[in-house]
Protein backbone atom coordinates (compact mmCIF):
# COMPACT_ATOMS: atom_id res chain seq x y z
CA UNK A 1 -9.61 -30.13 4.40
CA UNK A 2 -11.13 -27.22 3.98
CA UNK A 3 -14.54 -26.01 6.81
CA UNK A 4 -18.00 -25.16 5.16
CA UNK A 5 -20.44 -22.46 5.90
CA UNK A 6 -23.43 -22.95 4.34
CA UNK A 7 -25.73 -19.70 4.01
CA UNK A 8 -27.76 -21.84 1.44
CA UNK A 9 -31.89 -20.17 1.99
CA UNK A 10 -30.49 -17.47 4.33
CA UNK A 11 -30.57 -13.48 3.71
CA UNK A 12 -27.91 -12.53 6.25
CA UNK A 13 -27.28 -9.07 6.65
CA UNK A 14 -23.56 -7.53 6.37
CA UNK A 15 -22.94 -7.37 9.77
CA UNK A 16 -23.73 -11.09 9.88
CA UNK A 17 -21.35 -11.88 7.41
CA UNK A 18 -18.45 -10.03 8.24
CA UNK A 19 -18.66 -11.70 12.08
CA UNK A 20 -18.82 -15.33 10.12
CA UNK A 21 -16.80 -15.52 7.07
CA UNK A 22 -14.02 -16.93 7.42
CA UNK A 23 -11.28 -14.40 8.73
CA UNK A 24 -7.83 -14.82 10.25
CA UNK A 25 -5.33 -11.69 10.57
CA UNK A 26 -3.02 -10.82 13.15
CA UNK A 27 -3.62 -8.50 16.37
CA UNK A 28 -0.46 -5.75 15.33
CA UNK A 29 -1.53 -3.86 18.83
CA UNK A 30 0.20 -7.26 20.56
CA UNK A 31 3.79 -6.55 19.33
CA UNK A 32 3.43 -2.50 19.86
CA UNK A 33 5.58 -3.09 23.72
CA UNK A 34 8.48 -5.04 21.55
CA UNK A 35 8.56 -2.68 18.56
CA UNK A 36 8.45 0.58 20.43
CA UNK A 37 11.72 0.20 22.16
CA UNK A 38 13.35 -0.70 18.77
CA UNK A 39 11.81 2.47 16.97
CA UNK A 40 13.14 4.87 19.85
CA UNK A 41 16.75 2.98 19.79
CA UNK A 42 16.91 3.89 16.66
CA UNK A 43 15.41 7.52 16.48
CA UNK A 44 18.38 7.82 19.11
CA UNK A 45 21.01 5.57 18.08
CA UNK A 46 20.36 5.59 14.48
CA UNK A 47 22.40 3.05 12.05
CA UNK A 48 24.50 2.14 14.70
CA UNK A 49 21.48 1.04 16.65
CA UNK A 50 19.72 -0.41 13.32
CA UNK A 51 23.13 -3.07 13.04
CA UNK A 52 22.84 -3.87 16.69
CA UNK A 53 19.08 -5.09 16.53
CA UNK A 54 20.09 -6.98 12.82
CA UNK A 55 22.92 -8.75 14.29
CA UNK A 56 20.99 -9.20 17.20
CA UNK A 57 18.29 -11.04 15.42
CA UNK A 58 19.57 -11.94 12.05
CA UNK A 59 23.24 -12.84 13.71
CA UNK A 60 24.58 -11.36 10.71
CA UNK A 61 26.27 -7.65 10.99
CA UNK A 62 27.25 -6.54 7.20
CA UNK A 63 30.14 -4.31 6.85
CA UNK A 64 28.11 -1.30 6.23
CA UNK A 65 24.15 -0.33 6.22
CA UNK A 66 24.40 0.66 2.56
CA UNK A 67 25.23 -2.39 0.37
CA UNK A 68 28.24 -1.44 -2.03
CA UNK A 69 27.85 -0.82 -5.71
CA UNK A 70 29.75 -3.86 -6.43
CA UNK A 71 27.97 -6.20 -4.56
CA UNK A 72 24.75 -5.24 -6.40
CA UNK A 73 26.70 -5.24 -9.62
CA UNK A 74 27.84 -8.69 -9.06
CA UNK A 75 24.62 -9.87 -7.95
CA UNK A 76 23.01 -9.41 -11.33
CA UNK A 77 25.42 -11.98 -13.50
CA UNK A 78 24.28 -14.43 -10.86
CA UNK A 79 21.13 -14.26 -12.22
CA UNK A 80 20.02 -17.20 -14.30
CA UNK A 81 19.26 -16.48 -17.89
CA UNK A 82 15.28 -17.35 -17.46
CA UNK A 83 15.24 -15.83 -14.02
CA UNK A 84 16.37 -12.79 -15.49
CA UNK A 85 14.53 -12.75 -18.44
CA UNK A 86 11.15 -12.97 -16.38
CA UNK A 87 12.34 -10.01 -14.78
CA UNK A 88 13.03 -7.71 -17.28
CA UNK A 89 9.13 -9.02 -18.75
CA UNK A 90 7.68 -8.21 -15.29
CA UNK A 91 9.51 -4.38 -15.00
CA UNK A 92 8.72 -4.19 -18.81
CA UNK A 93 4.50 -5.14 -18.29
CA UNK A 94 4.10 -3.67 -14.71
CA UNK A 95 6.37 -0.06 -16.07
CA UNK A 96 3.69 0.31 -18.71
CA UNK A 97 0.79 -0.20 -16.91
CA UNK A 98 2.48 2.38 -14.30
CA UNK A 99 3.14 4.57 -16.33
CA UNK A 100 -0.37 5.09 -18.31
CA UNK A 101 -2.01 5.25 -14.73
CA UNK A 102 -0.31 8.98 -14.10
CA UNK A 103 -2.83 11.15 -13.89
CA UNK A 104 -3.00 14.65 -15.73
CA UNK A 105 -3.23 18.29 -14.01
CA UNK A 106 -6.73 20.22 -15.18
CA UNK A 107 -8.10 22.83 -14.45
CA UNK A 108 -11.71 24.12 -13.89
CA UNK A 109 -13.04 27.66 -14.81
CA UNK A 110 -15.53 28.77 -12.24
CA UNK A 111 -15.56 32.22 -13.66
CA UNK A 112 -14.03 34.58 -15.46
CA UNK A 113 -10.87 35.51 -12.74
CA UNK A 114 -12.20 32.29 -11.01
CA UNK A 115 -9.99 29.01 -11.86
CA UNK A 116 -8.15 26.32 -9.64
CA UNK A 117 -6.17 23.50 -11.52
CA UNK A 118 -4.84 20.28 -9.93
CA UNK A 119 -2.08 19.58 -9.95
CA UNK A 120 0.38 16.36 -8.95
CA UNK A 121 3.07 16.22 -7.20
CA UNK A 122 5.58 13.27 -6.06
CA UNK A 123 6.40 11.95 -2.84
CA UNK A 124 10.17 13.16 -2.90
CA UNK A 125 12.10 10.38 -0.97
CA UNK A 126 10.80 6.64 -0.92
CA UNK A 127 11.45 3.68 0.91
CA UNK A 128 10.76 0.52 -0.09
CA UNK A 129 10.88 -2.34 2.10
CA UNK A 130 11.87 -5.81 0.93
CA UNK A 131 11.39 -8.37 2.94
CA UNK A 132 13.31 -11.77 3.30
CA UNK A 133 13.08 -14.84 6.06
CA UNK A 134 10.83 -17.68 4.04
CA UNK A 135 10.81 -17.01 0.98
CA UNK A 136 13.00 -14.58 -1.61
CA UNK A 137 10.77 -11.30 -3.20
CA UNK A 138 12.27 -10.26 -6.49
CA UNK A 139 8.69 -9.17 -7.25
CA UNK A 140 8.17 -6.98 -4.25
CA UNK A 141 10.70 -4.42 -5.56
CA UNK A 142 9.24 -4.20 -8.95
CA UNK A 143 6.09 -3.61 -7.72
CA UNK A 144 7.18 -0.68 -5.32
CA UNK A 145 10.19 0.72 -6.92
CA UNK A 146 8.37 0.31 -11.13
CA UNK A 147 5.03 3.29 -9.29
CA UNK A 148 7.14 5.21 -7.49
CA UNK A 149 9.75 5.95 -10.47
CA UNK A 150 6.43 6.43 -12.79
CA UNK A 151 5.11 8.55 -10.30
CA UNK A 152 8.13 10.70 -10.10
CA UNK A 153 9.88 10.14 -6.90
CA UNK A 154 13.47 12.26 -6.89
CA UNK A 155 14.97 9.32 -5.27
CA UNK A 156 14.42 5.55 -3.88
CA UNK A 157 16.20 3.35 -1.37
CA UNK A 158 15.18 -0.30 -0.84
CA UNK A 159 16.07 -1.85 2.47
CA UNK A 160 16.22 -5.67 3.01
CA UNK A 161 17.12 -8.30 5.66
CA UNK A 162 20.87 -9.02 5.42
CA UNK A 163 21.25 -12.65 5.06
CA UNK A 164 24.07 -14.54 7.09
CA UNK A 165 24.60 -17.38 3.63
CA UNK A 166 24.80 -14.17 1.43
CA UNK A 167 27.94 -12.49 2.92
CA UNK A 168 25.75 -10.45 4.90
CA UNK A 169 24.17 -8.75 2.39
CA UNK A 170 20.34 -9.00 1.10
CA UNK A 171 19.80 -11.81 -1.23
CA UNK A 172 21.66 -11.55 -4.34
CA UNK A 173 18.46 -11.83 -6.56
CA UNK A 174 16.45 -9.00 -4.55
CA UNK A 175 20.18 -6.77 -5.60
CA UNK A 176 19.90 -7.75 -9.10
CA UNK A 177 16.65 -6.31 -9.26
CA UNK A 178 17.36 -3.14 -7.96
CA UNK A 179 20.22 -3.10 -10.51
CA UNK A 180 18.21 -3.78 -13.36
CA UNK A 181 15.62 -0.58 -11.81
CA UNK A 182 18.28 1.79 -11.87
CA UNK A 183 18.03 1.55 -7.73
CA UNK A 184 21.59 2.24 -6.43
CA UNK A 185 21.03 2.54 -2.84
CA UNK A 186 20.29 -0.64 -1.05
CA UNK A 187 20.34 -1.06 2.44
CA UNK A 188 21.22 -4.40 4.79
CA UNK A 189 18.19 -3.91 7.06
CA UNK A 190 15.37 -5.78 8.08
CA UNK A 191 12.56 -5.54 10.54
CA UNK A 192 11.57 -3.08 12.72
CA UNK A 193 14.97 -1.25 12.83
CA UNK A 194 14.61 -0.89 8.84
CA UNK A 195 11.32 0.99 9.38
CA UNK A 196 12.50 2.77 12.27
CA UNK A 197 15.93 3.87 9.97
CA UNK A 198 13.78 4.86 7.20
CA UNK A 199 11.61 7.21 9.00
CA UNK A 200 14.24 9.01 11.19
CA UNK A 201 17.47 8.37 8.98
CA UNK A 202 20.95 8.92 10.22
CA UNK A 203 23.45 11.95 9.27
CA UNK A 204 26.36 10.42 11.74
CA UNK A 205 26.84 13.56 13.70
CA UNK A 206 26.94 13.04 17.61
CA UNK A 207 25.72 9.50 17.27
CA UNK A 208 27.51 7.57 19.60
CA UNK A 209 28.13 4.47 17.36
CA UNK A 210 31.64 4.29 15.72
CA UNK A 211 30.06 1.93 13.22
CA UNK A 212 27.63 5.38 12.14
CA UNK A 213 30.30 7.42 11.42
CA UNK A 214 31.32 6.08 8.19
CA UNK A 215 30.02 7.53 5.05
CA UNK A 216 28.27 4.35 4.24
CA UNK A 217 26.44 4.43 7.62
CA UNK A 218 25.00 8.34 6.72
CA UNK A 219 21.06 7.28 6.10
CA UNK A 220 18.58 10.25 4.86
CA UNK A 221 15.21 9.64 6.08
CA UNK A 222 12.37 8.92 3.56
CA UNK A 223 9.02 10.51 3.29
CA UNK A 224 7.27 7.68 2.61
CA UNK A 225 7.66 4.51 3.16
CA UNK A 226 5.68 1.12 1.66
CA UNK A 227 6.15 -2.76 0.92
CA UNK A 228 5.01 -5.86 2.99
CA UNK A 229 6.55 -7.23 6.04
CA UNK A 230 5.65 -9.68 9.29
CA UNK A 231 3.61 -7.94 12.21
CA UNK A 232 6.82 -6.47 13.35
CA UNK A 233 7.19 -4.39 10.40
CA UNK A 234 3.49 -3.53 10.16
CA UNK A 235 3.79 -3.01 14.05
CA UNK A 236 6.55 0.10 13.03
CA UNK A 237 4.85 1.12 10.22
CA UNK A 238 2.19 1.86 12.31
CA UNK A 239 4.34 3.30 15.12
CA UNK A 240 6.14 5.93 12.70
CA UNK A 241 3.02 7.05 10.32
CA UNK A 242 3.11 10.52 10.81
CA UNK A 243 6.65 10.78 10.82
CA UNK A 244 6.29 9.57 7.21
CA UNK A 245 3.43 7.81 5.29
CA UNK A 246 2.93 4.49 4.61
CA UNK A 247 0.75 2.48 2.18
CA UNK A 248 -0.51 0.21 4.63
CA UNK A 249 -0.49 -2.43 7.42
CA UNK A 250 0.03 -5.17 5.26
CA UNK A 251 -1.93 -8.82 7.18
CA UNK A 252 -1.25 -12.56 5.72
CA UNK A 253 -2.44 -12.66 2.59
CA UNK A 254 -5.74 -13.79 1.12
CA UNK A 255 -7.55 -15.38 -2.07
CA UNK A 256 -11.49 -15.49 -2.48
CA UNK A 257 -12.31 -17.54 -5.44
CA UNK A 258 -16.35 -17.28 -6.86
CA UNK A 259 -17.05 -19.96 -8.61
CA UNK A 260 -20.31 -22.15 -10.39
CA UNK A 261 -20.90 -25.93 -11.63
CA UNK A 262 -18.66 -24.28 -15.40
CA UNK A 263 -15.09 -24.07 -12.95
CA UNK A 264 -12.55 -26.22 -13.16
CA UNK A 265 -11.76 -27.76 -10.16
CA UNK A 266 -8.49 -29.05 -10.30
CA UNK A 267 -7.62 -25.06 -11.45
CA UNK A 268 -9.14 -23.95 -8.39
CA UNK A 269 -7.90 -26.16 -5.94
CA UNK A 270 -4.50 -25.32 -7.20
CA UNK A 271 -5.32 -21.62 -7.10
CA UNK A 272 -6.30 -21.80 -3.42
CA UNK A 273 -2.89 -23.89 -2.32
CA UNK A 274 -0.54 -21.41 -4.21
CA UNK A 275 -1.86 -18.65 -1.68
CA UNK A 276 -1.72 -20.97 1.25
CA UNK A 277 1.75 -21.87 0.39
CA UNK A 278 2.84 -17.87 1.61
CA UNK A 279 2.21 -17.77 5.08
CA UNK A 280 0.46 -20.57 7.92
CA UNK A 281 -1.88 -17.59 8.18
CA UNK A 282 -2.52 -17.00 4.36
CA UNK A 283 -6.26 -17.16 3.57
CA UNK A 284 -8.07 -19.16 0.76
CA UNK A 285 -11.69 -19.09 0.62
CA UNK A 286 -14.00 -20.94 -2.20
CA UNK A 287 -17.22 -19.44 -2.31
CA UNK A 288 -19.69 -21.35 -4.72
CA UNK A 289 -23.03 -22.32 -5.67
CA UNK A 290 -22.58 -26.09 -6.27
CA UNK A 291 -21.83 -28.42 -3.52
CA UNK A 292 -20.77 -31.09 -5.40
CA UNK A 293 -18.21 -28.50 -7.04
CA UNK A 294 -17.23 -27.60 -3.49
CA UNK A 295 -16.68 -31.48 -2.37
CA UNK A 296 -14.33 -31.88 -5.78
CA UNK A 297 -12.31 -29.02 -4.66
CA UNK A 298 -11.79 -30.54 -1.39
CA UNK A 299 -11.07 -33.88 -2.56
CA UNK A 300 -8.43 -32.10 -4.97
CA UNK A 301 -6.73 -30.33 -2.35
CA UNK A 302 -6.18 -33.28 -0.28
CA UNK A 303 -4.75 -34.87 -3.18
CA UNK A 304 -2.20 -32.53 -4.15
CA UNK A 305 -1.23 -30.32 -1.44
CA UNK A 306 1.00 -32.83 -0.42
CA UNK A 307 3.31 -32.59 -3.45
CA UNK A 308 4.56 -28.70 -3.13
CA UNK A 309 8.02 -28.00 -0.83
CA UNK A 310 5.57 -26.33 0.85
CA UNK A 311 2.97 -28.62 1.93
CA UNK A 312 3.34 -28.54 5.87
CA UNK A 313 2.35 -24.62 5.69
CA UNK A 314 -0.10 -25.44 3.26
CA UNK A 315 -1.68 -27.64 5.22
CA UNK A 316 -1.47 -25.28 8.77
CA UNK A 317 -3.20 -22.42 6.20
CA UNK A 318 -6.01 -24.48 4.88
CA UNK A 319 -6.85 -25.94 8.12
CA UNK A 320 -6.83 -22.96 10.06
CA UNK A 321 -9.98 -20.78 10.67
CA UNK A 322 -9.00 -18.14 7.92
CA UNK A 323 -9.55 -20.78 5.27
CA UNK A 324 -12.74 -22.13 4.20
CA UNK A 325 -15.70 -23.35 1.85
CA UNK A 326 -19.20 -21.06 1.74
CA UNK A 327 -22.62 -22.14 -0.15
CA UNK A 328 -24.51 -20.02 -1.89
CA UNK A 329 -27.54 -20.07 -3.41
CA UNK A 330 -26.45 -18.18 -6.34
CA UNK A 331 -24.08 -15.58 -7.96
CA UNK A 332 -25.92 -12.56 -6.60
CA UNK A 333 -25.80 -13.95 -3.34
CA UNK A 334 -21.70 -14.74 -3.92
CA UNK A 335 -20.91 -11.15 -5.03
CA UNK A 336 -22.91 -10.08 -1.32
CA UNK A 337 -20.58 -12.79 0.20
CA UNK A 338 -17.55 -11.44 -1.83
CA UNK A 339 -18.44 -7.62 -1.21
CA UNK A 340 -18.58 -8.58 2.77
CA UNK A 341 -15.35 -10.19 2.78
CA UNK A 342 -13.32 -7.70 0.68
CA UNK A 343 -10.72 -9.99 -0.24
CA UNK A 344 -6.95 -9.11 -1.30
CA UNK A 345 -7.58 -10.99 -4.54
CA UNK A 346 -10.48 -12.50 -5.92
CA UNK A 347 -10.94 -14.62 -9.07
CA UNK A 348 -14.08 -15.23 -10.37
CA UNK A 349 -14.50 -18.59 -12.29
CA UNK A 350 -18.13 -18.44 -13.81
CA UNK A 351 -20.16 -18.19 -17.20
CA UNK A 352 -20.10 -14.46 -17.82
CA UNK A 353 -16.78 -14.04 -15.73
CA UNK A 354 -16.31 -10.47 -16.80
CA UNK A 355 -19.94 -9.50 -16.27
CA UNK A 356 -19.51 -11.12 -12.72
CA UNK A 357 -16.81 -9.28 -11.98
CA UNK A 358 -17.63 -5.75 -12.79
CA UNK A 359 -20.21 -6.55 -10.37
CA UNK A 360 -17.72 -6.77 -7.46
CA UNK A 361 -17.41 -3.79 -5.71
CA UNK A 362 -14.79 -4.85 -2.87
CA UNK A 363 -11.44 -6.77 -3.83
CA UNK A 364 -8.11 -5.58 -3.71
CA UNK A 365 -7.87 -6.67 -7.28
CA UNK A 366 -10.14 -9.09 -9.23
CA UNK A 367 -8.84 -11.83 -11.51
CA UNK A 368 -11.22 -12.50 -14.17
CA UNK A 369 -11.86 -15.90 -15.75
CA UNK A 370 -9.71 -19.38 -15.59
CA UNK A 371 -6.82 -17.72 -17.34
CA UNK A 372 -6.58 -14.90 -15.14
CA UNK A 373 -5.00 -16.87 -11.80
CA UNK A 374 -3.45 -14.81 -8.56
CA UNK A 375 -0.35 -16.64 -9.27
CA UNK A 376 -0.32 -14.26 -12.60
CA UNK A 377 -0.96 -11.14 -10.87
CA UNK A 378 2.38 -11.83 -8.33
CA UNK A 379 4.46 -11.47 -11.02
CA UNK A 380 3.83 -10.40 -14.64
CA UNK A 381 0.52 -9.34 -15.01
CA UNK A 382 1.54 -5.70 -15.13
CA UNK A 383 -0.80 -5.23 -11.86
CA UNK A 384 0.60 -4.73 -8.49
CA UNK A 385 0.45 -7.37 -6.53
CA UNK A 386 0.44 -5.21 -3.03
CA UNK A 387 -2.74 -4.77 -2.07
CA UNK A 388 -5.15 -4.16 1.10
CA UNK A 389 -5.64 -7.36 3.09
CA UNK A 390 -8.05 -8.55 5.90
CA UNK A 391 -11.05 -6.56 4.39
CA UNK A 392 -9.74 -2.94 3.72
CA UNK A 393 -10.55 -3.25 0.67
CA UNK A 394 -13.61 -2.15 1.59
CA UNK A 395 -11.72 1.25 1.67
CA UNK A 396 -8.46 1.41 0.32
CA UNK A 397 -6.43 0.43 -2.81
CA UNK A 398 -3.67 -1.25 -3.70
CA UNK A 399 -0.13 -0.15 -4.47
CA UNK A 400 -0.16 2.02 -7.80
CA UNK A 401 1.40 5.50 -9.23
CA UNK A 402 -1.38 7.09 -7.15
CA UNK A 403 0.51 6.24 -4.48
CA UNK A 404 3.29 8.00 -4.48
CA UNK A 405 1.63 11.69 -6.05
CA UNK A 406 -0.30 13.88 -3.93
CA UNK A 407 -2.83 16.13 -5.41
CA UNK A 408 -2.32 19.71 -4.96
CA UNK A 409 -4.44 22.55 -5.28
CA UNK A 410 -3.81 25.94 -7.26
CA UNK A 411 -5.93 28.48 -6.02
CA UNK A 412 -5.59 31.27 -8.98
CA UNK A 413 -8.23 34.11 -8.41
CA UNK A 414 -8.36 37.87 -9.83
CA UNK A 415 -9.41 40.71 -8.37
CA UNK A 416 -12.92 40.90 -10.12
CA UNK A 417 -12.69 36.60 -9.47
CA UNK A 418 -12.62 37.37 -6.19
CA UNK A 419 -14.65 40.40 -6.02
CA UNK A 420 -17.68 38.01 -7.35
CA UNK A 421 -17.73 36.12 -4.31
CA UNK A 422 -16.33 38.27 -1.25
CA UNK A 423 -19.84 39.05 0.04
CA UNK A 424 -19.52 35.20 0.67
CA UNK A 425 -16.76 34.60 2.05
CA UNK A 426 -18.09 37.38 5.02
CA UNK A 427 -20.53 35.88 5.17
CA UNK A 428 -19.13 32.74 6.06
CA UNK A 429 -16.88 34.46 8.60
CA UNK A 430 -19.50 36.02 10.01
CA UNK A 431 -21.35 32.90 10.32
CA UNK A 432 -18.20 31.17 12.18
CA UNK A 433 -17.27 33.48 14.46
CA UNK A 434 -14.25 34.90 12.35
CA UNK A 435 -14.17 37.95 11.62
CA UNK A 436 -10.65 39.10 10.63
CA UNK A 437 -11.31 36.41 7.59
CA UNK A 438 -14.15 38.88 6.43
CA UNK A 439 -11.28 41.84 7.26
CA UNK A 440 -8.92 39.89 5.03
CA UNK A 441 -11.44 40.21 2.30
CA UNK A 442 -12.69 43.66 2.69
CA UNK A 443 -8.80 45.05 2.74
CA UNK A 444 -8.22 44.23 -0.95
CA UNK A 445 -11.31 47.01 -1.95
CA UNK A 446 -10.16 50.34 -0.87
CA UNK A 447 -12.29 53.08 -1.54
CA UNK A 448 -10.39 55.53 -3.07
CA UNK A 449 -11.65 58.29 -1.11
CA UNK A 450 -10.42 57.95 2.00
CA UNK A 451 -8.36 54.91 1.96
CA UNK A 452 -10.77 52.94 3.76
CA UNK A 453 -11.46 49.01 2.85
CA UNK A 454 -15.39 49.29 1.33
CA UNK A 455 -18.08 48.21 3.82
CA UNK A 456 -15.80 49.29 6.92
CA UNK A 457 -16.22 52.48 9.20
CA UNK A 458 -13.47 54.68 7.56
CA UNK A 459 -12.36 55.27 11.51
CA UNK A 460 -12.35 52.28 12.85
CA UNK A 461 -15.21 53.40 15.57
CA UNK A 462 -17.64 50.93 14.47
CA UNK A 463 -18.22 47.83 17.13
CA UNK A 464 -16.65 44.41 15.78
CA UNK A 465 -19.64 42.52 13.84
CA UNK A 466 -21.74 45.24 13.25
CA UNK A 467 -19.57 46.76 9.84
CA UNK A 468 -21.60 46.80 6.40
CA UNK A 469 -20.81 43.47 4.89
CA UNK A 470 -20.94 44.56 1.38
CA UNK A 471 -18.00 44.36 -1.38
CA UNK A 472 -19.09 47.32 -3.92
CA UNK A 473 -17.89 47.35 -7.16
C-alpha cells in the first residue's frame, strides 16, 4: 500500500531530500480569491455578515453568534461518564505541564546603574478556533484554551461551526469542554467568517444587519488568534495576520515513524493508519533500516486498514504521494532523513529510543519508544497536540504557554549607568548618520557653568557633526 524510496548506499544532500521525501500539503495561495471577499464582508458587515456566510454554507443560522449560557450548561450532563472523565484527565495532565512551562522574569546587571530584566507579558484577548465538519475536537480546546489560561490571557472566546443536528449550535461535547475550562463565551462560527469575526469583531453600531444589533451579536475582536482549521481557515489566518497574530497555517497532518529490525510491526502499522484516518491528505511515513521490517508493515496495513469506520480515507491517505516507505542504511542516516522532513510528530521505535531521539533536531514533537504512540499525544499526554506541519518544524514550535506571552524588555539605567556608555551611543549616531540621538545623550550632562550639554558649543555656532563627542564626568 504504501510507495518506497530507497536511499540505501546514497549520501544525498538536504536539498535532495527535501525535493524527494514524501510530501503532500495544500497550496493556501489557491483559495486567497474565495476567502478575501469573505474577510472584507465581514470587516464591513460584521456578525451580521459572519451568519450570512454560516447559513450560507453550513445551512444552519443559530439564534445568536454567542451560544447561551444554558446551552453550554446543558451540554455538559450530556456528557458520558467515561467521556467526561477522560476530559477532566486530559485538562488535569496538559494544565500541569502548562503551567510549569511559564517562564520567569530576570534580570541581568551589566553595571552598576546598568540593568534590564525581562519580563512576560500575556496576549490579552484570545481566540481559539474549534473546528467541526468530519470529525468532533474536544481535544482542540484543551489544548488552546489549558496555554493560554496558564499563560495569563485576561479573557478567551472559542468559536466553532454551528451544526444543523445540534440545534444550531457547536457540538454539544466541544460546549462541555469549554464549560468544564471555565470558557463562557462560545461562538456559532465556522470558517473563514469565524477568523474574519475574530480579528475585526463587531460592537453593533451602524452595522446594517438587524440580526447585529442584539447584545448577543456585540463581538470584541481578539488579539490573537490560534487552533487548526481546513485551507479556508488557514487561507484567513493568513489574510488577517497583522491585524492579530496567529500560531500558524496549520497543513494535513503528518506522522514520521523511525524504526529498526527491534519494532513491532503490527504497533507501527497501526500507528501510521490512526494518522491517516484524519484527513485524505494526512501523511504517514515509515522510515527504517530493515526491508523485511518495511514489507511486514505493509502487509499489516493492508490487513487492517480495512476494519476502522474510517478505512476509505485511510486508504486515499496511504495511497497518496504524502505517504510512504524510505530505506536507510542506518539510524544516523534516518535521523538525516527525519531532520529533512521535519515531521509534525515523530516516534522513534529503536534500541536506545531515547538516545535516538535526543538526536532529532526537527519534529514538531517526538514520541519516544513503543509506549509513547501519536495517538497518546492527541489527547492525554499533557503535550499539545498542535504543532507545525509540512516541515516548519524546521523553524517553529508547537502550541505551548510560550505562545500566548510576549517577552518584554525593561530598560532601567542611572545616570552614572548611562554616563558609562554615552561616548557610545555617539558614537553610534555618529556612525549612522543620526545625530540628534548623540544630542539626546549629551542633553542629560549639563555643565553647570553655563547650562550647556558637555561636549557641545555652549552657543550653538558649531557646524552639525563637528561637536566634541565626549561625556565628561
Amino acid at each position: 500500500m504504501l510507495s518506497t524510496i530507497d536511499l540505501r548506499g546514497q549520501v544525498p544532500t538536504t536539498t535532495q531530500l527535501r525535493r524527494s521525501l514524501p510530501r503532500g500539503g495544500t497550496d493556501i495561495s489557491s483559495v486567497i480569491p474565495t476567502v478575501a471577499p469573505i474577510i472584507d464582508a465581514v470587516k464591513t458587515g460584521g456578525a451580521g455578515a459572519a451568519l450570512d456566510f454560516g447559513e450560507r454554507f453550513d445551512r444552519v443560522r443559530p439564534g445568536s453568534v454567542r451560544v447561551p449560557d444554558e446551552v453550554i450548561d446543558r451540554a455538559v450532563g450530556s456528557l458520558e461518564p467515561d467521556v467526561r472523565a477522560a476530559i477532566a484527565e486530559a485538562i488535569a495532565r496538559t494544565r500541569k505541564v502548562h503551567r510549569e512551562q511559564k517562564p520567569s522574569s530576570h534580570t541581568t546587571e551589566l553595571a552598576d546603574g546598568a540593568r534590564v530584566t525581562e519580563v512576560f507579558r500575556p496576549v490579552e484577548r484570545v481566540g481559539l478556533y474549534v473546528p467541526g465538519g468530519q470529525a468532533v475536537y474536544p481535544s482542540s480546546v484543551i489544548m488552546n484554551a489549558v496555554p493560554a489560561q496558564e499563560a495569563g490571557a485576561q479573557s478567551l472566546v472559542v468559536t466553532s461551526p454551528p451544526q444543523e443536528d445540534c440545534g444550531g449550535w457547536p457540538h454539544p461535547t466541544i460546549l462541555a469542554v469549554c464549560q468544564m475550562l471555565g470558557v463562557d463565551e462560545v461562538w456559532a462560527v465556522g470558517g473563514a467568517q469565524a477568523v474574519a469575526l475574530l480579528a475585526y469583531g463587531d460592537d453593533g453600531v451602524g452595522n446594517p444587519g438587524a440580526s447585529a444589533q442584539s447584545p448577543e451579536n456585540v463581538c470584541e475582536p481578539v488579539d490573537m488568534i490560534t487552533g487548526p482549521g481546513n485551507i479556508y481557515v488557514a487561507a484567513a489566518k493568513r489574510l488577517v495576520q497583522g491585524v492579530v497574530g496567529i500560531d500558524s497555517e496549520a497543513g494535513p497532518t503528518e506522522i514520521a515513524i523511525i524504526a529498526d529490525h527491534t519494532a513491532n510491526p503490527t504497533w507501527v502499522a497501526y500507528d501510521l493508519i490512526s494518522q491517516a484516518e484524519h484527513d485524505e491528505m494526512a501523511a504517514s511515513v515509515l522510515i527504517t533500516t530493515d526491508e523485511g521490517f518495511a514489507a511486514q508493515v505493509n502487509q499489516e496495513i493492508e490487513q487492517r486498514y480495512g476494519v476502522t469506520a474510517n478505512h476509505a480515507r485511510v486508504e486515499q491517505a496511504l495511497r497518496g504521494q504524502q505517504s510512504g516507505i524510505v530505506l536507510v542504511d542506518d539510524i544516523d542516516q534516518a535521523i538525516r532523513v527525519a531532520d529533512a522532513y521535519a515531521a509534525e510528530h515523530l516516534e522513534v521505535h529503536t534500541e536506545n529510543a531515547r538516545e535516538v531521539a535526543e538526536r532529532v533536531r526537527h519534529a514538531g514533537a517526538i514520541f519516544v519508544g513503543e509506549f509513547s504512540p501519536v495517538p497518546l499525544g492527541d489527547y492525554v499526554a499533557g503535550s499539545n497536540h498542535v504543532l507545525p506541519t509540512g516541515g516548519t518544524a524546521r523553524f517553529s514550535a508547537g502550541l505551548s504557554t510560550h505562545t500566548f506571552l510576549r517577552p518584554v524588555n525593561l530598560i532601567d539605567y542611572s545616570q552614572a549607568g548611562l554616563r558609562a556608555v554615552a561616548e557610545h551611543v555617539i558614537a553610534f549616531s555618529a556612525a549612522e548618520q543620526l545625530p540628534a540621538h548623540g544630542e539626546a545623550i549629551r542633553a542629560r550632562f549639563v555643565n553647570a557653568a553655563d547650562g550647556a550639554p558637555q561636549g557641545t558649543a555652549s552657543h550653538g555656532t558649531e557646524p552639525q557633526g563637528t561637536q566634541e563627542s565626549t561625556v565628561e564626568s
